[in-house]
C-alpha atoms as a PDB file:
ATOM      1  CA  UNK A   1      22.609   4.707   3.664  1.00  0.00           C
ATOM      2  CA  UNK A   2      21.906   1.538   2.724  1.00  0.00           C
ATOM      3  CA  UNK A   3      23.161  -0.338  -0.280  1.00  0.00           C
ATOM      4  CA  UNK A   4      19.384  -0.680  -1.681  1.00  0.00           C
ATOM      5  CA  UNK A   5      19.197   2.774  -1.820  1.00  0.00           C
ATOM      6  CA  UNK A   6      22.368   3.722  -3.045  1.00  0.00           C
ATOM      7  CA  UNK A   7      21.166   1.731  -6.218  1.00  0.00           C
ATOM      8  CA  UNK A   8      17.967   3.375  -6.590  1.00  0.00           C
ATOM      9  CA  UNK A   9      19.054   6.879  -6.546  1.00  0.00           C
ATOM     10  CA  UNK A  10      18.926   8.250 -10.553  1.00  0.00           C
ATOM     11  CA  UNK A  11      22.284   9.057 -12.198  1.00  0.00           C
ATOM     12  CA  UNK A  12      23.367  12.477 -12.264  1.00  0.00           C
ATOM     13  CA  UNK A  13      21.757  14.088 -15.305  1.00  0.00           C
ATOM     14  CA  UNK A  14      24.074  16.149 -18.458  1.00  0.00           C
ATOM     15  CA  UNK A  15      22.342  19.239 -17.368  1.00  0.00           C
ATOM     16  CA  UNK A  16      23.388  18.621 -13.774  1.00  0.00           C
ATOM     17  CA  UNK A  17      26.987  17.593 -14.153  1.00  0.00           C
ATOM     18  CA  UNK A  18      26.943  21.226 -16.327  1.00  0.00           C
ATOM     19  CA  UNK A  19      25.667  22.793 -13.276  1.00  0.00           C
ATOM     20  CA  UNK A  20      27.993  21.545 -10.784  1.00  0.00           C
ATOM     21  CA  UNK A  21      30.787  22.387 -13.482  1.00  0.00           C
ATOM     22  CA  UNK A  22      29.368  25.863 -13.739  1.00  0.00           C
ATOM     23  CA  UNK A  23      29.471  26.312  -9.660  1.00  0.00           C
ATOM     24  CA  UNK A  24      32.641  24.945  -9.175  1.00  0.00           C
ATOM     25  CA  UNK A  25      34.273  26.691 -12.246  1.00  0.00           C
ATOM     26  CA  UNK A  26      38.308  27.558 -11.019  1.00  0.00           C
ATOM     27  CA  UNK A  27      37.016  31.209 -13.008  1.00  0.00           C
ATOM     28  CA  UNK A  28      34.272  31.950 -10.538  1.00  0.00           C
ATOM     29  CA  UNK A  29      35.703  30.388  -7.571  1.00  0.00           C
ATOM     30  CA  UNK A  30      38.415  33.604  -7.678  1.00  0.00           C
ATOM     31  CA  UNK A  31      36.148  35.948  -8.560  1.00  0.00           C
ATOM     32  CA  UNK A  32      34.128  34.862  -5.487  1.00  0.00           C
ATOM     33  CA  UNK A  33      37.437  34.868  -3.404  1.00  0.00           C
ATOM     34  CA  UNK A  34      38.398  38.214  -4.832  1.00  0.00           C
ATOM     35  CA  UNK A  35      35.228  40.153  -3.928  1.00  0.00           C
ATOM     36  CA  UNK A  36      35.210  38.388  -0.281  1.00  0.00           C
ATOM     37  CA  UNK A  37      38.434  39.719   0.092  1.00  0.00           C
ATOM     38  CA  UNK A  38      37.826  43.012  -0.650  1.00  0.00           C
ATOM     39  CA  UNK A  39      34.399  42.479   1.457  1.00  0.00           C
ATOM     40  CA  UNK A  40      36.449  41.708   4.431  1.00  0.00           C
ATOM     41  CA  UNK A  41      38.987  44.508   3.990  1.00  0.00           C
ATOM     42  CA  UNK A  42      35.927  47.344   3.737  1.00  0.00           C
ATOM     43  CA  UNK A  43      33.918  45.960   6.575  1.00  0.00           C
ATOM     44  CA  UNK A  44      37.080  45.556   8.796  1.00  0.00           C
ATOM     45  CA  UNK A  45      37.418  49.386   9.860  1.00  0.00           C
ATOM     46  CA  UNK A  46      33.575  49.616  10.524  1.00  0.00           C
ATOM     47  CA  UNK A  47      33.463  46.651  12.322  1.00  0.00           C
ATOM     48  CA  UNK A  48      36.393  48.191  14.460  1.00  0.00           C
ATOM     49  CA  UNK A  49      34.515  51.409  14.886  1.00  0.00           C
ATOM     50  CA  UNK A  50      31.737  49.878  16.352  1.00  0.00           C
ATOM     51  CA  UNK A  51      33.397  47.543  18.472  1.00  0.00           C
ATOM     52  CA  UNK A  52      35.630  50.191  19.668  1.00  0.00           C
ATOM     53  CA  UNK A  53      31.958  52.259  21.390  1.00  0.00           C
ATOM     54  CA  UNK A  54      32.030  49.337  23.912  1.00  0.00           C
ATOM     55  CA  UNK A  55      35.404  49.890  24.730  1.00  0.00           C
ATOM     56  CA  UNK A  56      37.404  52.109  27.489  1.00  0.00           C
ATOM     57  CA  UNK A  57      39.463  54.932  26.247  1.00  0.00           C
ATOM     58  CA  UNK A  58      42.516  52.755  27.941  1.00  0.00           C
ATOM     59  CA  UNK A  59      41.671  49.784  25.890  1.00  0.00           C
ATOM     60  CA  UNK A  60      41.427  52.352  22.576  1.00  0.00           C
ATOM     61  CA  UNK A  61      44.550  53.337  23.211  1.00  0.00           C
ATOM     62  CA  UNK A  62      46.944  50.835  24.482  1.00  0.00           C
ATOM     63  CA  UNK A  63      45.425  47.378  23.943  1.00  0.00           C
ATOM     64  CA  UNK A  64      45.614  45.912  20.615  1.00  0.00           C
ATOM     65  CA  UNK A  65      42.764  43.694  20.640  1.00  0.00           C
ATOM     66  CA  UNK A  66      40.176  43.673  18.177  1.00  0.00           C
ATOM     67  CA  UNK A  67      36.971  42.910  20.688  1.00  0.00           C
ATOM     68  CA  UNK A  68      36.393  44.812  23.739  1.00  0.00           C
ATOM     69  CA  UNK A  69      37.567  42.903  27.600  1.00  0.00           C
ATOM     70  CA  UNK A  70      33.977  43.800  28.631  1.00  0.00           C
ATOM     71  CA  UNK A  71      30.823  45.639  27.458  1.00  0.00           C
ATOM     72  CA  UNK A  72      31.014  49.012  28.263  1.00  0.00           C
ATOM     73  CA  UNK A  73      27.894  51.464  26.952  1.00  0.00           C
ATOM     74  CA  UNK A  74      29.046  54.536  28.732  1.00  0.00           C
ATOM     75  CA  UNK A  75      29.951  55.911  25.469  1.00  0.00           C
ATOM     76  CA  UNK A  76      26.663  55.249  23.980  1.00  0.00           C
ATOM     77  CA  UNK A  77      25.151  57.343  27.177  1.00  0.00           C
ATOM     78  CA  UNK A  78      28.196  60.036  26.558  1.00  0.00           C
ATOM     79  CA  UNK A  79      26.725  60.506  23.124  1.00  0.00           C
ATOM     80  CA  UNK A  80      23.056  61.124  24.143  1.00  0.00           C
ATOM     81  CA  UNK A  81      23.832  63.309  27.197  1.00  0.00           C
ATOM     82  CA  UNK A  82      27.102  65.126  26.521  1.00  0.00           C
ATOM     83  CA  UNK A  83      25.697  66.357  22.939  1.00  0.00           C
ATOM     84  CA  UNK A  84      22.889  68.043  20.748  1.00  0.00           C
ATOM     85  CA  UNK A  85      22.868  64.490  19.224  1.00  0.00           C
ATOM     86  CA  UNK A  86      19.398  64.447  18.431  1.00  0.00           C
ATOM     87  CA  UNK A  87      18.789  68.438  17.608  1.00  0.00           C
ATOM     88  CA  UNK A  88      21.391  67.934  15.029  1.00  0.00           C
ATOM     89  CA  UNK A  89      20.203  64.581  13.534  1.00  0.00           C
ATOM     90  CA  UNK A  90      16.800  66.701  13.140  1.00  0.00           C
ATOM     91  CA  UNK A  91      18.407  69.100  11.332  1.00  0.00           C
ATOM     92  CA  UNK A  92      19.677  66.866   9.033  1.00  0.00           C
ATOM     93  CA  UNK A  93      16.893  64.723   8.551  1.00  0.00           C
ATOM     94  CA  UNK A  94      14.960  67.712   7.846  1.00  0.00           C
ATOM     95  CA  UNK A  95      17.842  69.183   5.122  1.00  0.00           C
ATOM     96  CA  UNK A  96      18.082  65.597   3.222  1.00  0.00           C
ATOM     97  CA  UNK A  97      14.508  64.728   3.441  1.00  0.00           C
ATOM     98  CA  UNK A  98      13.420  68.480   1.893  1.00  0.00           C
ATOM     99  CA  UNK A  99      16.492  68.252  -0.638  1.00  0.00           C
ATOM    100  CA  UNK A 100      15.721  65.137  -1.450  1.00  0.00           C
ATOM    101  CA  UNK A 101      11.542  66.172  -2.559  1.00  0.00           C
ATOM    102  CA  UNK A 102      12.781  69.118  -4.103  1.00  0.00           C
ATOM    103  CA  UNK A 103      15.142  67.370  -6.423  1.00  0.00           C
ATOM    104  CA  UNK A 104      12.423  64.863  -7.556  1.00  0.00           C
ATOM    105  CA  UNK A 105      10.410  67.106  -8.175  1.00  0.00           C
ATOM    106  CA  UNK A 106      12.475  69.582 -10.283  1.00  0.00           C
ATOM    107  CA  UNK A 107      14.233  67.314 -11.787  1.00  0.00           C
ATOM    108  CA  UNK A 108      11.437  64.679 -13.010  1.00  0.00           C
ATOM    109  CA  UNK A 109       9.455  68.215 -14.271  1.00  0.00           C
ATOM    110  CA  UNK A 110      12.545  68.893 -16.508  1.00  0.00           C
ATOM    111  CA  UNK A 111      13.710  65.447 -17.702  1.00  0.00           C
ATOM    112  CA  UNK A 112       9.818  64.367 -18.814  1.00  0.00           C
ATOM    113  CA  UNK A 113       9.400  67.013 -21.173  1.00  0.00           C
ATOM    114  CA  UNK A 114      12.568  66.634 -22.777  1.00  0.00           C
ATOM    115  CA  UNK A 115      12.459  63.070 -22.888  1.00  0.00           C
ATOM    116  CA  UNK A 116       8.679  62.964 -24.479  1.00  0.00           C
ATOM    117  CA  UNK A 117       7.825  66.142 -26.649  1.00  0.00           C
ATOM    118  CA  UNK A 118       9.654  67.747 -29.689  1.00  0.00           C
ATOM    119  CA  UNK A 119      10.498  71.179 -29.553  1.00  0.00           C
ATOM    120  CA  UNK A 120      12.598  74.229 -30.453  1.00  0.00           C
ATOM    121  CA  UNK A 121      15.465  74.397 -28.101  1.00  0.00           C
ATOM    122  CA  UNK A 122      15.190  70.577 -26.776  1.00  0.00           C
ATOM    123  CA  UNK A 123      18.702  69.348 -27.389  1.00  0.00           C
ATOM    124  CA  UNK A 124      20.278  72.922 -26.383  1.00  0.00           C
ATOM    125  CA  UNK A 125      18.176  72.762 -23.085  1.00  0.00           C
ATOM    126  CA  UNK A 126      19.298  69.125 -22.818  1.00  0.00           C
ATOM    127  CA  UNK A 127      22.980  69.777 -22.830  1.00  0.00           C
ATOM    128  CA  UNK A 128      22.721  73.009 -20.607  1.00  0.00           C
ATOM    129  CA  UNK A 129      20.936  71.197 -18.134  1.00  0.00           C
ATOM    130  CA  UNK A 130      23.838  68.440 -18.178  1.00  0.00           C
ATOM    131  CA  UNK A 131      26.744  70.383 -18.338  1.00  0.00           C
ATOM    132  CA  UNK A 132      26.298  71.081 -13.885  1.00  0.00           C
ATOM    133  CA  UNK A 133      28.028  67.900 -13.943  1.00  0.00           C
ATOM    134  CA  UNK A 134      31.099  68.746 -14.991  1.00  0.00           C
ATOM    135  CA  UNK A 135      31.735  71.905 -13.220  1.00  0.00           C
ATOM    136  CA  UNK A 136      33.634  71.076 -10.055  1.00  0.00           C
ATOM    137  CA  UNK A 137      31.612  71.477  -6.934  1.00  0.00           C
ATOM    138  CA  UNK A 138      34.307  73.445  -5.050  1.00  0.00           C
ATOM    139  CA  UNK A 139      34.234  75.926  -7.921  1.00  0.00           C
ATOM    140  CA  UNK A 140      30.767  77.134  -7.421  1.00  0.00           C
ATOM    141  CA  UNK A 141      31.721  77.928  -3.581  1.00  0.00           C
ATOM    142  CA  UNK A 142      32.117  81.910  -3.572  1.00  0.00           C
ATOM    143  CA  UNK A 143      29.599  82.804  -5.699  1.00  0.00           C
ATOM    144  CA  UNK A 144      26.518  80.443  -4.342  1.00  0.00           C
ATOM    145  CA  UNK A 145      28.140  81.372  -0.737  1.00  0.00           C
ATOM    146  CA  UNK A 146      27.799  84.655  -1.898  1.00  0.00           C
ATOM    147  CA  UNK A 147      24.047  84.618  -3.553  1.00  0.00           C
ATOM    148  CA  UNK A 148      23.008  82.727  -0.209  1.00  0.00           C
ATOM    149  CA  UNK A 149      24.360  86.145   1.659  1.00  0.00           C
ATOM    150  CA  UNK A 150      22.866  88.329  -0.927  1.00  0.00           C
ATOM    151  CA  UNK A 151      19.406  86.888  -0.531  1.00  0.00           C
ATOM    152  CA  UNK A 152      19.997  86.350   3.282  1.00  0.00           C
ATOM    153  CA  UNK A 153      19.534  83.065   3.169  1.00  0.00           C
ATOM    154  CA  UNK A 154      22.777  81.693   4.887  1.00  0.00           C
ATOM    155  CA  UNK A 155      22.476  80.054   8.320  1.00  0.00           C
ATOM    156  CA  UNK A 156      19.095  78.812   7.562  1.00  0.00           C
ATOM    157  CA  UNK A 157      17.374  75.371   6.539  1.00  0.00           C
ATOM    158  CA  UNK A 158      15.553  76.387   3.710  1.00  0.00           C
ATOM    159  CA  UNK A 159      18.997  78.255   2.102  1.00  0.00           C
ATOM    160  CA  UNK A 160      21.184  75.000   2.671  1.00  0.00           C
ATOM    161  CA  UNK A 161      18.152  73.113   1.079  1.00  0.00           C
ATOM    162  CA  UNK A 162      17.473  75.721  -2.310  1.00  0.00           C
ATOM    163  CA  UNK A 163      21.834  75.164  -2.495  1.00  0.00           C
ATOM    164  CA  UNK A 164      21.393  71.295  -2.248  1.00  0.00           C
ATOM    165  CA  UNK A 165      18.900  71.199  -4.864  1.00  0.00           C
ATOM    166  CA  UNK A 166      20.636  73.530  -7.440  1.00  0.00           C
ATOM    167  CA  UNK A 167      23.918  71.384  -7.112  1.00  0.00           C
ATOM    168  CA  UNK A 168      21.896  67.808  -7.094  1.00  0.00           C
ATOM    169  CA  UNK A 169      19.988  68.974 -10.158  1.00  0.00           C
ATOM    170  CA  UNK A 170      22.215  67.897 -13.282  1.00  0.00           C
ATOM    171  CA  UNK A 171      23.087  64.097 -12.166  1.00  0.00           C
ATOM    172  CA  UNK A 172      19.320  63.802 -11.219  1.00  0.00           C
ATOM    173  CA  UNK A 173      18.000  64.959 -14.471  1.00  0.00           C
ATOM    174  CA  UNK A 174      20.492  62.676 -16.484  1.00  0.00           C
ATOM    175  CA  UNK A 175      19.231  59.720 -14.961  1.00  0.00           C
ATOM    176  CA  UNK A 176      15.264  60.443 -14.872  1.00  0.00           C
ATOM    177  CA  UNK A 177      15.395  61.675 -18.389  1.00  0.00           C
ATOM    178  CA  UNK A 178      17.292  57.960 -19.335  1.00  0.00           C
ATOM    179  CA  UNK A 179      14.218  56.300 -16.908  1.00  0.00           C
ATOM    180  CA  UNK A 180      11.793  57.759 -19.045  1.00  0.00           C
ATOM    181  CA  UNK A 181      12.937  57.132 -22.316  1.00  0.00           C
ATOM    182  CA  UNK A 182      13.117  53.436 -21.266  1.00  0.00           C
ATOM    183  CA  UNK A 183       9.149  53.912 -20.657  1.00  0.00           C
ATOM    184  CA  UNK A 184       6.817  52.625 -23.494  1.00  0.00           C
ATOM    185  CA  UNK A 185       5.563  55.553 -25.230  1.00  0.00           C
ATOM    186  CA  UNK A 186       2.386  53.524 -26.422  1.00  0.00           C
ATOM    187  CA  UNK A 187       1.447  53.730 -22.875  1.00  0.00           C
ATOM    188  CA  UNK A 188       1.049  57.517 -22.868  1.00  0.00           C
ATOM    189  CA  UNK A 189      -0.335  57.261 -26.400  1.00  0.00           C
ATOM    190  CA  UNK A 190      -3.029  55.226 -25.151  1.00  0.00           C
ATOM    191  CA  UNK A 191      -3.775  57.198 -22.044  1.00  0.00           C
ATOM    192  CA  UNK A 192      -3.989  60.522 -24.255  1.00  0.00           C
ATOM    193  CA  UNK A 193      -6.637  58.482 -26.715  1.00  0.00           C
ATOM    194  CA  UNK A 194      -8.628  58.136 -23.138  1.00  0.00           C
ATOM    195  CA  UNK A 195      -8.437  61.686 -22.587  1.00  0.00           C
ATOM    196  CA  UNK A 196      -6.402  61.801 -20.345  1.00  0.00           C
ATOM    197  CA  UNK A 197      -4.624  65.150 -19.797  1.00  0.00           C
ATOM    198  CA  UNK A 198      -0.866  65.929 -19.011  1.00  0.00           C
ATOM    199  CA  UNK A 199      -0.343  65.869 -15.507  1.00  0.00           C
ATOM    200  CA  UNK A 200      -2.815  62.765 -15.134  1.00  0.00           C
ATOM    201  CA  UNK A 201      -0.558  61.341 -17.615  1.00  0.00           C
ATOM    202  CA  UNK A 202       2.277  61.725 -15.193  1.00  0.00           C
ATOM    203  CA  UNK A 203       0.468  61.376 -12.222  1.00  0.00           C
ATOM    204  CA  UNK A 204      -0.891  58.328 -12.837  1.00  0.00           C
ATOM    205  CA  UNK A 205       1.407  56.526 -15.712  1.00  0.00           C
ATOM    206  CA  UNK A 206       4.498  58.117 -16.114  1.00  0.00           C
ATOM    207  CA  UNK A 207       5.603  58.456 -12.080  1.00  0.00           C
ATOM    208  CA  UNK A 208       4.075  55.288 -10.708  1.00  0.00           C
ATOM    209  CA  UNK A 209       6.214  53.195 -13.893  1.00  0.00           C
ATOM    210  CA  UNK A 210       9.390  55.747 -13.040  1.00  0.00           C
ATOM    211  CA  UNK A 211       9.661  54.092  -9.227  1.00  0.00           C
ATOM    212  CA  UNK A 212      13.241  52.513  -9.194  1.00  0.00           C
ATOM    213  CA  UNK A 213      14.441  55.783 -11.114  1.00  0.00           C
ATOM    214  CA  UNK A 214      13.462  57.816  -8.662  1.00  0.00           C
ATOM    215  CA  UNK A 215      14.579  55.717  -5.489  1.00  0.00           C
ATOM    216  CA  UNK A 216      17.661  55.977  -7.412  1.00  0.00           C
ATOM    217  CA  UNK A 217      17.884  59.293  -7.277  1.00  0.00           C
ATOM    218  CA  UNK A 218      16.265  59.780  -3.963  1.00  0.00           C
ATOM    219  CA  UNK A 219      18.911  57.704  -2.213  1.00  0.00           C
ATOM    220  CA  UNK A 220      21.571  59.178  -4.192  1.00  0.00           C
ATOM    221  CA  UNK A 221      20.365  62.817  -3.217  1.00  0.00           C
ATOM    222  CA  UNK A 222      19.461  61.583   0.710  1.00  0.00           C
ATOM    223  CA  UNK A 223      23.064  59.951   1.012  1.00  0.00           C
ATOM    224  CA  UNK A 224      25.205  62.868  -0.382  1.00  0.00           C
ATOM    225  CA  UNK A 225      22.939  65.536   1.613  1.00  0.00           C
ATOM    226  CA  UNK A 226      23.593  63.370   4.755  1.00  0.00           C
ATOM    227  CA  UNK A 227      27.597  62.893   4.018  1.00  0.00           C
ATOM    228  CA  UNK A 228      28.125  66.463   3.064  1.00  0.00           C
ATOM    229  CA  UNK A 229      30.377  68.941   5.538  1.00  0.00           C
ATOM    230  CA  UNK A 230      31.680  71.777   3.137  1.00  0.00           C
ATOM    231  CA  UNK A 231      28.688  74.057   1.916  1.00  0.00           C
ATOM    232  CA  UNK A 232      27.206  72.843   5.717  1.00  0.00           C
ATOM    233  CA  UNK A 233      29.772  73.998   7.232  1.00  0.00           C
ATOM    234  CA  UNK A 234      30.001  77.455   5.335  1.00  0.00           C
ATOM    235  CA  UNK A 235      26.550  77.805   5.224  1.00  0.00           C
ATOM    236  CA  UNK A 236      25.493  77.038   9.081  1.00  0.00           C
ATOM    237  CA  UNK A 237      27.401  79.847  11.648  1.00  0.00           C
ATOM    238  CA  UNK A 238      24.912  78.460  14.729  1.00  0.00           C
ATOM    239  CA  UNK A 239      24.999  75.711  16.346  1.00  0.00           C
ATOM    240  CA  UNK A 240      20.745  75.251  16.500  1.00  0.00           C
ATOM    241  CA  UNK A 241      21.417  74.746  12.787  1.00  0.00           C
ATOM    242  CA  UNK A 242      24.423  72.230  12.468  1.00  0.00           C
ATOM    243  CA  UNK A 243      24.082  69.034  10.581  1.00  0.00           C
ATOM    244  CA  UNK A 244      24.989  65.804  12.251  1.00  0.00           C
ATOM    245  CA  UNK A 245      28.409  66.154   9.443  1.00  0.00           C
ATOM    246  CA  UNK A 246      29.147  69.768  11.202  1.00  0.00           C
ATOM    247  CA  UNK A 247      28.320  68.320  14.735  1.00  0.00           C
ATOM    248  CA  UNK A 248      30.950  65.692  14.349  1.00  0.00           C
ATOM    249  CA  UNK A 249      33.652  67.804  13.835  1.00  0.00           C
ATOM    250  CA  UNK A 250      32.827  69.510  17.547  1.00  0.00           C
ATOM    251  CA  UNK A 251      32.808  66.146  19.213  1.00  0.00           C
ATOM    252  CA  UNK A 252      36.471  65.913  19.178  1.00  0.00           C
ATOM    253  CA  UNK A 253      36.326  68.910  21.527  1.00  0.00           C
ATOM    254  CA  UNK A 254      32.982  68.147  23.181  1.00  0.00           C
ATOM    255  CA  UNK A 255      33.991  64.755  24.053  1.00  0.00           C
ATOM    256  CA  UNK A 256      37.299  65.848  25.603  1.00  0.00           C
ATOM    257  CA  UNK A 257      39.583  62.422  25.237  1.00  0.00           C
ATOM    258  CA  UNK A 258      35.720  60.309  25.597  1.00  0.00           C
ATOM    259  CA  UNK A 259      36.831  58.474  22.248  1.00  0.00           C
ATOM    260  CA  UNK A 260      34.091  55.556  22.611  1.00  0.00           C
ATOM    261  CA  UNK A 261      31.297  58.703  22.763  1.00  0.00           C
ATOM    262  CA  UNK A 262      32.863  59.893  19.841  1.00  0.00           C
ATOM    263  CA  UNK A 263      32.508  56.892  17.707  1.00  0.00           C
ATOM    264  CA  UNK A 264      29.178  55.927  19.241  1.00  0.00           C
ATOM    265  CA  UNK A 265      28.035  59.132  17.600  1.00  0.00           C
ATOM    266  CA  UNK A 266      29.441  58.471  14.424  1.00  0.00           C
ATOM    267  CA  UNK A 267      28.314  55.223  14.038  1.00  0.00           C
ATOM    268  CA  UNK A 268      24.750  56.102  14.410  1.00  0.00           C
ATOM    269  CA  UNK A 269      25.400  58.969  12.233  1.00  0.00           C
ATOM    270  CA  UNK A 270      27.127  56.746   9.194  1.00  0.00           C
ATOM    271  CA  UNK A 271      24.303  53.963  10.388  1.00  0.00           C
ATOM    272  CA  UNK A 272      21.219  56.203   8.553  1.00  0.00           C
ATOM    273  CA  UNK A 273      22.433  56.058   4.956  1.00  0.00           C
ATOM    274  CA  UNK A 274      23.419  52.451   5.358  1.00  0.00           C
ATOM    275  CA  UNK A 275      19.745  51.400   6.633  1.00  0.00           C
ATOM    276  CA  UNK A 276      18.356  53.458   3.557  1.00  0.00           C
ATOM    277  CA  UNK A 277      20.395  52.035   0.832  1.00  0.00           C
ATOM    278  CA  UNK A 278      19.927  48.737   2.384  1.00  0.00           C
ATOM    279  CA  UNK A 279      15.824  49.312   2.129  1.00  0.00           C
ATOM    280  CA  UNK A 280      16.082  50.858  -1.597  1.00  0.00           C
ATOM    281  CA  UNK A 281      18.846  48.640  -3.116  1.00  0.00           C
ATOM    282  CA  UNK A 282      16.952  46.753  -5.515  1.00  0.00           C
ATOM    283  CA  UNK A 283      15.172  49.813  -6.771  1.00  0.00           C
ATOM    284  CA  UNK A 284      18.340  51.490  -6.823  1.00  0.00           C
ATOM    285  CA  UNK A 285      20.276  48.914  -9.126  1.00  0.00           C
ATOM    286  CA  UNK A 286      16.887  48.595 -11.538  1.00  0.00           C
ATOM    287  CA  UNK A 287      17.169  52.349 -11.480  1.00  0.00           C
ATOM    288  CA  UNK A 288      20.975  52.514 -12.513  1.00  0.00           C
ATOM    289  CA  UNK A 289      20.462  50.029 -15.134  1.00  0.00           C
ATOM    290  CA  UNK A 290      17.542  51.131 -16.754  1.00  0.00           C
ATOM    291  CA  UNK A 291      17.436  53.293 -20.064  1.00  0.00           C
ATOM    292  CA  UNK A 292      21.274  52.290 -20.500  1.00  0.00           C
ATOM    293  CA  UNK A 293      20.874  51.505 -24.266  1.00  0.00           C
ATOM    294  CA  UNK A 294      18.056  54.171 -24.977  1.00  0.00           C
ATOM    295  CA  UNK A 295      19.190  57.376 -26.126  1.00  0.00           C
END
């Protein structure tokens, strides 16, 4: 650069040398350094896990290394052709997905009333409604198993879903009855002057404005119905109806010693919440945050 130059370039500004002072601040450098630790030391195990599918069972088990010698995709073909791979990652799209609707729509039906209209019974229904949070989820195990037998539901989709729904029910309704609190009432108010009726209301105002509440909850519902083994496991005796959770605990045996198959299949199981959060994360975080100083 020449010297010309060098003397017509403009100063650095106050407001830029605060900048600069604010990027480089010693605070924020840690913080940064902090969370990339902690970044590297969560992503290490999953990057291992999917380096390991392109691996040899040899290399697995006796060399150290953290990248495979070669690229070896038999045990992406192992996981295709020696399993039910994708019968049971039907099953469970169709269990989430299903869960997932039924939620929404139970729960946003309960938390809109109570977070709109005055009534007899509106704080008592309130707490009640609540309180499923607090009751430990391996508590409710014999007598749900049991009301599933009773009503001969067990082994079947639509059982697993009802069970799913009952137990994601509290946690949703907290958060879409905070969502829509956080919602302008004069909206509503001016809809009603219109004419409009109640379920325009929420068709058309209250839903469409709710959005990142209920991604929120959708992803939250989607991602535990995926991850969960214990009421699958209980509840599913065939193997037509296994989840991809239930599935994964038969690999071991399926696969023999074939541990790259084994982890090819789990990584494209744990792969289908990841790509979901990753498409609703924005959403999810407005969702999280919104209604937190309403009551």
């Amino acid at each position: 650069m020449s010297l010309a130059s060098k003397q017509h370039q403009p100063p650095l500004t106050k407001k830029g040398t605060r900048r600069l002072k604010k990027v480089f601040h010693p605070r924020l450098i840690v913080d940064y350094a902090i969370l990339l630790f902690f970044t590297v030391v969560l992503l290490t195990p999953i990057l291992w896990l999917v380096l390991a599918t392109f691996k040899t069972n040899q290399e697995i088990l006796i060399d150290p290394s953290f990248f495979p010698s070669a690229l070896n995709t038999q045990g992406w073909r192992d996981a295709f052709t020696k399993t039910n791979l994708i019968g049971v990652f039907f099953n469970s799209f169709i269990i989430s997905t299903s869960s997932t609707l039924s939620v929404l729509l139970v729960a946003s039906m309960a938390a809109y009333p109570l977070a709109r209209f005055n009534f007899f019974g509106k704080h008592f229904l309130t707490v009640f409604f609540s309180l499923g949070i607090i009751v430990p989820v391996t508590a409710l195990i014999v007598p749900e198993l049991y009301l599933m037998y009773t009503l001969r539901l067990h082994d079947t989709k639509i059982g697993l879903i009802l069970l799913y729904t009952a137990l994601f029910f509290p946690i949703s309704f907290l958060i879409l009855r905070a969502f829509f609190l956080s919602i302008p009432q004069s909206l509503e108010e001016a809809a009603i002057i219109d004419g409009a009726s109640y379920w325009t209301l929420l068709a058309r105002i209250v839903l469409p404005l709710s959005g990142p509440g209920l991604s929120t909850v959708a992803v939250l519902v989607f991602i535990w119905t995926w991850n969960e083994f214990l009421y699958s496991l209980l509840m599913m005796a065939s193997e037509r109806n296994r989840t991809v959770q239930v599935a994964i605990k038969f690999f071991t045996a399926q696969f023999d010693f074939n541990l790259p198959g084994m982890f090819a299949a789990v990584t494209l199981v744990m792969l289908v919440p990841i790509v979901v959060f990753l498409f609703l994360q924005e959403k999810v975080v407005s969702g999280l945050t919104a209604g937190a100083t309403k009551q």
